[in-house]
N, C-alpha and C. Protein backbone atom coordinates (compact mmCIF):
# COMPACT_ATOMS: atom_id res chain seq x y z
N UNK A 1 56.78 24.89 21.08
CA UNK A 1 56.62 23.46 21.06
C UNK A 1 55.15 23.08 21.26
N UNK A 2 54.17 23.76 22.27
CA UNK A 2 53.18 23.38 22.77
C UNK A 2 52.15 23.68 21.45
N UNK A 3 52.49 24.59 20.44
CA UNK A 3 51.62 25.16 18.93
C UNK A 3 51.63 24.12 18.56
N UNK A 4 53.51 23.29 18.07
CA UNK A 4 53.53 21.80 17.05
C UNK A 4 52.13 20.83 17.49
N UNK A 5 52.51 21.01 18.91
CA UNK A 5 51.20 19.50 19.20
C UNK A 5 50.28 20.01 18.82
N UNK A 6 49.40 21.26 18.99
CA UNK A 6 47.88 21.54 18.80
C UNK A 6 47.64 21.41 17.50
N UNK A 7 48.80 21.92 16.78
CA UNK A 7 48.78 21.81 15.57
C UNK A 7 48.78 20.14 14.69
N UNK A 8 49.38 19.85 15.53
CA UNK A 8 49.25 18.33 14.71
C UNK A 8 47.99 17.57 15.38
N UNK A 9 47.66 17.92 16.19
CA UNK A 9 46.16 17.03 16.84
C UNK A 9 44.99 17.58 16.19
N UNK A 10 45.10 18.99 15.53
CA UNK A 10 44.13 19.44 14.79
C UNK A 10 44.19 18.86 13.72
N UNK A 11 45.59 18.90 12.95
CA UNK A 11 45.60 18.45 11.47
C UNK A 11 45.17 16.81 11.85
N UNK A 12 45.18 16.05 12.46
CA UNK A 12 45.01 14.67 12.82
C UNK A 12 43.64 14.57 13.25
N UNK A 13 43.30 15.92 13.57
CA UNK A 13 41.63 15.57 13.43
C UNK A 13 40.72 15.89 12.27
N UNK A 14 41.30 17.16 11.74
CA UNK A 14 40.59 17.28 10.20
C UNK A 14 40.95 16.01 9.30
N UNK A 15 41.88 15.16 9.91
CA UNK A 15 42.28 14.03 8.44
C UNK A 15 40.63 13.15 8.72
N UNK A 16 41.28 13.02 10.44
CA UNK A 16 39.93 11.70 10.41
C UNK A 16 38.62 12.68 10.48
N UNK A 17 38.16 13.29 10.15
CA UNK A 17 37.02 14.18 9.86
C UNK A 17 36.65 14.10 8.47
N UNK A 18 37.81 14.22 7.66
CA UNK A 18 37.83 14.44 6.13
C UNK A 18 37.44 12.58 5.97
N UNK A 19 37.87 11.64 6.61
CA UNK A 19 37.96 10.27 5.94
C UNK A 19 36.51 9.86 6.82
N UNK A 20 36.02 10.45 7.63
CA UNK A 20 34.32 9.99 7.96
C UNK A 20 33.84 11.11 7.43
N UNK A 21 33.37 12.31 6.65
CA UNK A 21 32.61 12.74 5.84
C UNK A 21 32.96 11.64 4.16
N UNK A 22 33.90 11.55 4.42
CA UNK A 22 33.95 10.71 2.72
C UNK A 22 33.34 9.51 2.85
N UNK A 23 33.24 8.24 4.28
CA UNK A 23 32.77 7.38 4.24
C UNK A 23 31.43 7.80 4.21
N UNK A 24 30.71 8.64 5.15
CA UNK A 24 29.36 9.01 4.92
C UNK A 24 28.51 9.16 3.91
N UNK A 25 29.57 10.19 2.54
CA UNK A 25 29.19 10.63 1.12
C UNK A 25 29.04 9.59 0.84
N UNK A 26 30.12 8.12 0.78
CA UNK A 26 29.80 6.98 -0.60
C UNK A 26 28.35 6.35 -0.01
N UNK A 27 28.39 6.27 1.16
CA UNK A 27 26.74 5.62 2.07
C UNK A 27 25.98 6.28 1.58
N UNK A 28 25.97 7.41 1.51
CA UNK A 28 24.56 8.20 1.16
C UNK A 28 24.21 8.24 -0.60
N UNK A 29 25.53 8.50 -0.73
CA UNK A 29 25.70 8.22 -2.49
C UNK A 29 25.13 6.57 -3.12
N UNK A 30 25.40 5.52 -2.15
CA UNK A 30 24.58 4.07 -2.75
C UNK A 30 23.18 4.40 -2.29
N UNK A 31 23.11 4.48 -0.46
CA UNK A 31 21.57 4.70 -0.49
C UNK A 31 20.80 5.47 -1.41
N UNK A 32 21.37 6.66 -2.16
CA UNK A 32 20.45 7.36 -3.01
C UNK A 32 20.29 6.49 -4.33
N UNK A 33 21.14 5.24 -4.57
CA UNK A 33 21.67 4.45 -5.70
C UNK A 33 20.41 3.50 -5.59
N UNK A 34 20.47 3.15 -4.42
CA UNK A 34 19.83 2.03 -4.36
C UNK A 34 18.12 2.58 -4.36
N UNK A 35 18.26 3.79 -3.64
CA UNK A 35 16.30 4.79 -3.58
C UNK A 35 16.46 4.58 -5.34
N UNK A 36 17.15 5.30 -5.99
CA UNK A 36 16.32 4.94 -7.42
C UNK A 36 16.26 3.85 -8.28
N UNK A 37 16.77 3.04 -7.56
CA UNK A 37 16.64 1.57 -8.43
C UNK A 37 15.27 0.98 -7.56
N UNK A 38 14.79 1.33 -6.91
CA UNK A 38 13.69 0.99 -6.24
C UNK A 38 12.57 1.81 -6.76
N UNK A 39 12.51 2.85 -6.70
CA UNK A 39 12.08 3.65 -7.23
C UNK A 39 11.64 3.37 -8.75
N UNK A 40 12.72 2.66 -9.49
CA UNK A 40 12.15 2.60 -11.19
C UNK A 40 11.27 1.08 -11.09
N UNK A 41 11.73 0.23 -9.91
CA UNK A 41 10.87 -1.25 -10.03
C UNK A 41 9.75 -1.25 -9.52
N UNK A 42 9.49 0.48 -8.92
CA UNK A 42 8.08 0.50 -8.25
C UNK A 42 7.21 1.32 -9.40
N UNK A 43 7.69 1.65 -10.13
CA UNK A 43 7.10 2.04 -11.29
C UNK A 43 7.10 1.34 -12.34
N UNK A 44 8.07 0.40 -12.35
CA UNK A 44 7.31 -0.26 -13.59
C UNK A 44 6.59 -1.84 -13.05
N UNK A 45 6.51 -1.64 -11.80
CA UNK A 45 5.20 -3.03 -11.05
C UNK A 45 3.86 -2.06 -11.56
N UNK A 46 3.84 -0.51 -11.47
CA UNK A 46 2.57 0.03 -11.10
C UNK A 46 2.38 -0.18 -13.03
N UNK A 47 3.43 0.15 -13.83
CA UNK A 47 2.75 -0.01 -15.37
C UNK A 47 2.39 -1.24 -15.81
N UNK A 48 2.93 -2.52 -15.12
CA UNK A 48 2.05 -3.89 -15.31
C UNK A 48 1.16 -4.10 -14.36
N UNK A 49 0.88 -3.21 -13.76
CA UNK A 49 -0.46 -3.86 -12.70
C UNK A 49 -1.67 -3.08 -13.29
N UNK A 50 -1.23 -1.71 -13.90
CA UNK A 50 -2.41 -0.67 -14.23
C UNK A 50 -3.45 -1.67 -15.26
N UNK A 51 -3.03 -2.19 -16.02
CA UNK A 51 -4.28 -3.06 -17.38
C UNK A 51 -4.78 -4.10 -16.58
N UNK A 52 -4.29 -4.52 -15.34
CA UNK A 52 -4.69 -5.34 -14.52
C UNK A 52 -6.04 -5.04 -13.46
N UNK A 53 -5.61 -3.68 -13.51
CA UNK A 53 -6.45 -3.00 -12.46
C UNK A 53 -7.72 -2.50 -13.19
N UNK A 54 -7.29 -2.46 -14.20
CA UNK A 54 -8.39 -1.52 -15.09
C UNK A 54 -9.50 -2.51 -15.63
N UNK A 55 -9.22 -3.87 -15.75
CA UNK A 55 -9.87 -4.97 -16.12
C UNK A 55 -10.63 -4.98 -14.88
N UNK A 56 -10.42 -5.54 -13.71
CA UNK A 56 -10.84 -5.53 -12.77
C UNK A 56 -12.18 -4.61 -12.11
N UNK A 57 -11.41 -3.57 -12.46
CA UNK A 57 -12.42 -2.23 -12.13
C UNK A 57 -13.92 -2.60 -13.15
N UNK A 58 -13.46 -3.00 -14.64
CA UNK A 58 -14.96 -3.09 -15.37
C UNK A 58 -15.35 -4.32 -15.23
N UNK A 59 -14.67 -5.21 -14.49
CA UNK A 59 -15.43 -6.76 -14.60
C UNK A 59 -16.51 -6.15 -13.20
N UNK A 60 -16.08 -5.21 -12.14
CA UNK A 60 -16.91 -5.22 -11.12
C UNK A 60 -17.85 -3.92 -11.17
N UNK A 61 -17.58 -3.15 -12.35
CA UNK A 61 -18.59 -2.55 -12.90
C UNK A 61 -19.86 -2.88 -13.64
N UNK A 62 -19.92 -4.76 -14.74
CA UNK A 62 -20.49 -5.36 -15.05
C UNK A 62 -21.21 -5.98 -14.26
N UNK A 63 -21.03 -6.12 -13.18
CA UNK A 63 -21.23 -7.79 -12.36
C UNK A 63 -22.11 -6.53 -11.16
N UNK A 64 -21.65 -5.45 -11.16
CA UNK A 64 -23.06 -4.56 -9.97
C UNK A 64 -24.33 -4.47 -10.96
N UNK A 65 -24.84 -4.29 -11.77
CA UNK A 65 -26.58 -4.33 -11.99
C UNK A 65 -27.23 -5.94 -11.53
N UNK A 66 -26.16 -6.93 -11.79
CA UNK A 66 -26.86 -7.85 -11.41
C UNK A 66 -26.94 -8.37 -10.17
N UNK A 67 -25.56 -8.49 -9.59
CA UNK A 67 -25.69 -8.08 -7.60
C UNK A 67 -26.63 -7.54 -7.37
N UNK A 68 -27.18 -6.23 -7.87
CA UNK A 68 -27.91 -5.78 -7.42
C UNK A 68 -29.71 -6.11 -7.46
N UNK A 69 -29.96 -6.87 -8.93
CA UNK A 69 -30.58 -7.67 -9.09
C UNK A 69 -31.15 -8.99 -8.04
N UNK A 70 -29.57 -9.47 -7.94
CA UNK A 70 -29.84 -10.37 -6.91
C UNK A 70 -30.29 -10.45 -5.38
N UNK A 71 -29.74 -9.12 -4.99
CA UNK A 71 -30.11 -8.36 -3.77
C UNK A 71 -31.77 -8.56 -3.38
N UNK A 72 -32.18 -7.82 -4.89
CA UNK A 72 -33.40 -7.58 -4.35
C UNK A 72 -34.16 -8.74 -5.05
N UNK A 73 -34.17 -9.55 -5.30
CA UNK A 73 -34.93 -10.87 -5.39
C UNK A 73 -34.39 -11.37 -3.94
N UNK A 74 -32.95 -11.81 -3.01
CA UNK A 74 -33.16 -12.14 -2.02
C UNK A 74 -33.96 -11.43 -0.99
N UNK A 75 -34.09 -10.57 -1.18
CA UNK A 75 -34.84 -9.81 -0.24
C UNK A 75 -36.71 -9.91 -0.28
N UNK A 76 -36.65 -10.38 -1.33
CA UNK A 76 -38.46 -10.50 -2.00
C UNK A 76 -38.60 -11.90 -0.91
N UNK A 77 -37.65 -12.80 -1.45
CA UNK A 77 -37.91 -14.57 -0.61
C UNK A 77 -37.88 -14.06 0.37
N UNK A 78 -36.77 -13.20 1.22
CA UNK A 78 -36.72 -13.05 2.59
C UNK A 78 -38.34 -12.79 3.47
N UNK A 79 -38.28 -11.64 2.31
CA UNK A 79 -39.71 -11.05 3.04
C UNK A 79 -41.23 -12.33 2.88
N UNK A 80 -41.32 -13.06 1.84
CA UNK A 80 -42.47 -13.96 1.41
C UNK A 80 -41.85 -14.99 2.66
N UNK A 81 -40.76 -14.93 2.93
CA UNK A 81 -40.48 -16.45 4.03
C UNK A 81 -41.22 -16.11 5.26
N UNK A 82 -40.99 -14.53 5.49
CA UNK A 82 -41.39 -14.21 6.77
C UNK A 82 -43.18 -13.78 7.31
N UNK A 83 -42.78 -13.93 5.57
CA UNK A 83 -45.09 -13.35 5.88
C UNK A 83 -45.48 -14.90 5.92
N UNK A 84 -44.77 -16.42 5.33
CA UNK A 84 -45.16 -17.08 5.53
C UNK A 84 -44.96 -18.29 7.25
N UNK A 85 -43.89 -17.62 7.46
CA UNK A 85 -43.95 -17.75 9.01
C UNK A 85 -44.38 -17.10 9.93
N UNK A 86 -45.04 -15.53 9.64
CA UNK A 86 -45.97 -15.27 10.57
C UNK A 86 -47.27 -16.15 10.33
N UNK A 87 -47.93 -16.35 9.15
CA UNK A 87 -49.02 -16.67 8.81
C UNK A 87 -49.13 -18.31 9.27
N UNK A 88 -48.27 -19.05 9.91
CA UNK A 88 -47.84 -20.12 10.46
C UNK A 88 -48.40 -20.19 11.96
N UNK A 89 -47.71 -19.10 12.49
CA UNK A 89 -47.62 -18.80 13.91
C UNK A 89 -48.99 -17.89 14.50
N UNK A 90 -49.77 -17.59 13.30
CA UNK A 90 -50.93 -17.38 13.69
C UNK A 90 -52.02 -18.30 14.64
N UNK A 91 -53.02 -17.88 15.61
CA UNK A 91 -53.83 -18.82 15.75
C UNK A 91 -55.16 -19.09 14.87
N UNK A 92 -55.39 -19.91 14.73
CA UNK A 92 -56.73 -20.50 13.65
C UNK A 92 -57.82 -19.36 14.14
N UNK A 93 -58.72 -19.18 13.43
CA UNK A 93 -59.59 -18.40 13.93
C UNK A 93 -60.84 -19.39 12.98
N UNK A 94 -62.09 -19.44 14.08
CA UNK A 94 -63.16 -20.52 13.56
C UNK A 94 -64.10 -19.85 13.51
């Protein structure tokens, strides 16, 4: 008599064992559903952003010789401002 019970508390535990590995599988089976549907909208954001990016990249490839241009003309005034404010702050000499 004491086998029937072990025996049926086992089979009553492989059932609910068998029915939470199956709930687990369909969870893991959408999460993997849902990873590649994410997965394809993150690839095709990156194939409409790439001509986006690539524009970008040569507009700020164009626009550095003259930044740089501009750099150093501010830097010419900077320096003529400052020779003309030392030459300010000089004392007169007679």
């Amino acid at each position: 008599m004491l086998w029937w019970i072990s025996g049926g508390i086992v089979l009553l535990s492989l059932i609910v064992l068998g029915v939470a590995v199956m709930s687990t599988a369909a969870r893991v089976r959408q999460f993997g559903n849902t990873a590649l549907s994410l997965q394809r909208r993150l690839l095709d954001g990156e194939k409409r952003l790439q001509p986006h990016l690539a524009r970008l990249q040569q507009t700020a490839e164009a626009m550095q010789p003259r930044l740089e241009a501009m750099q150093e003309q501010a830097l010419i005034i900077q320096a003529r401002r400052g020779e003309l404010e030392d030459a300010d702050q000089r004392p007169a000499t007679r």
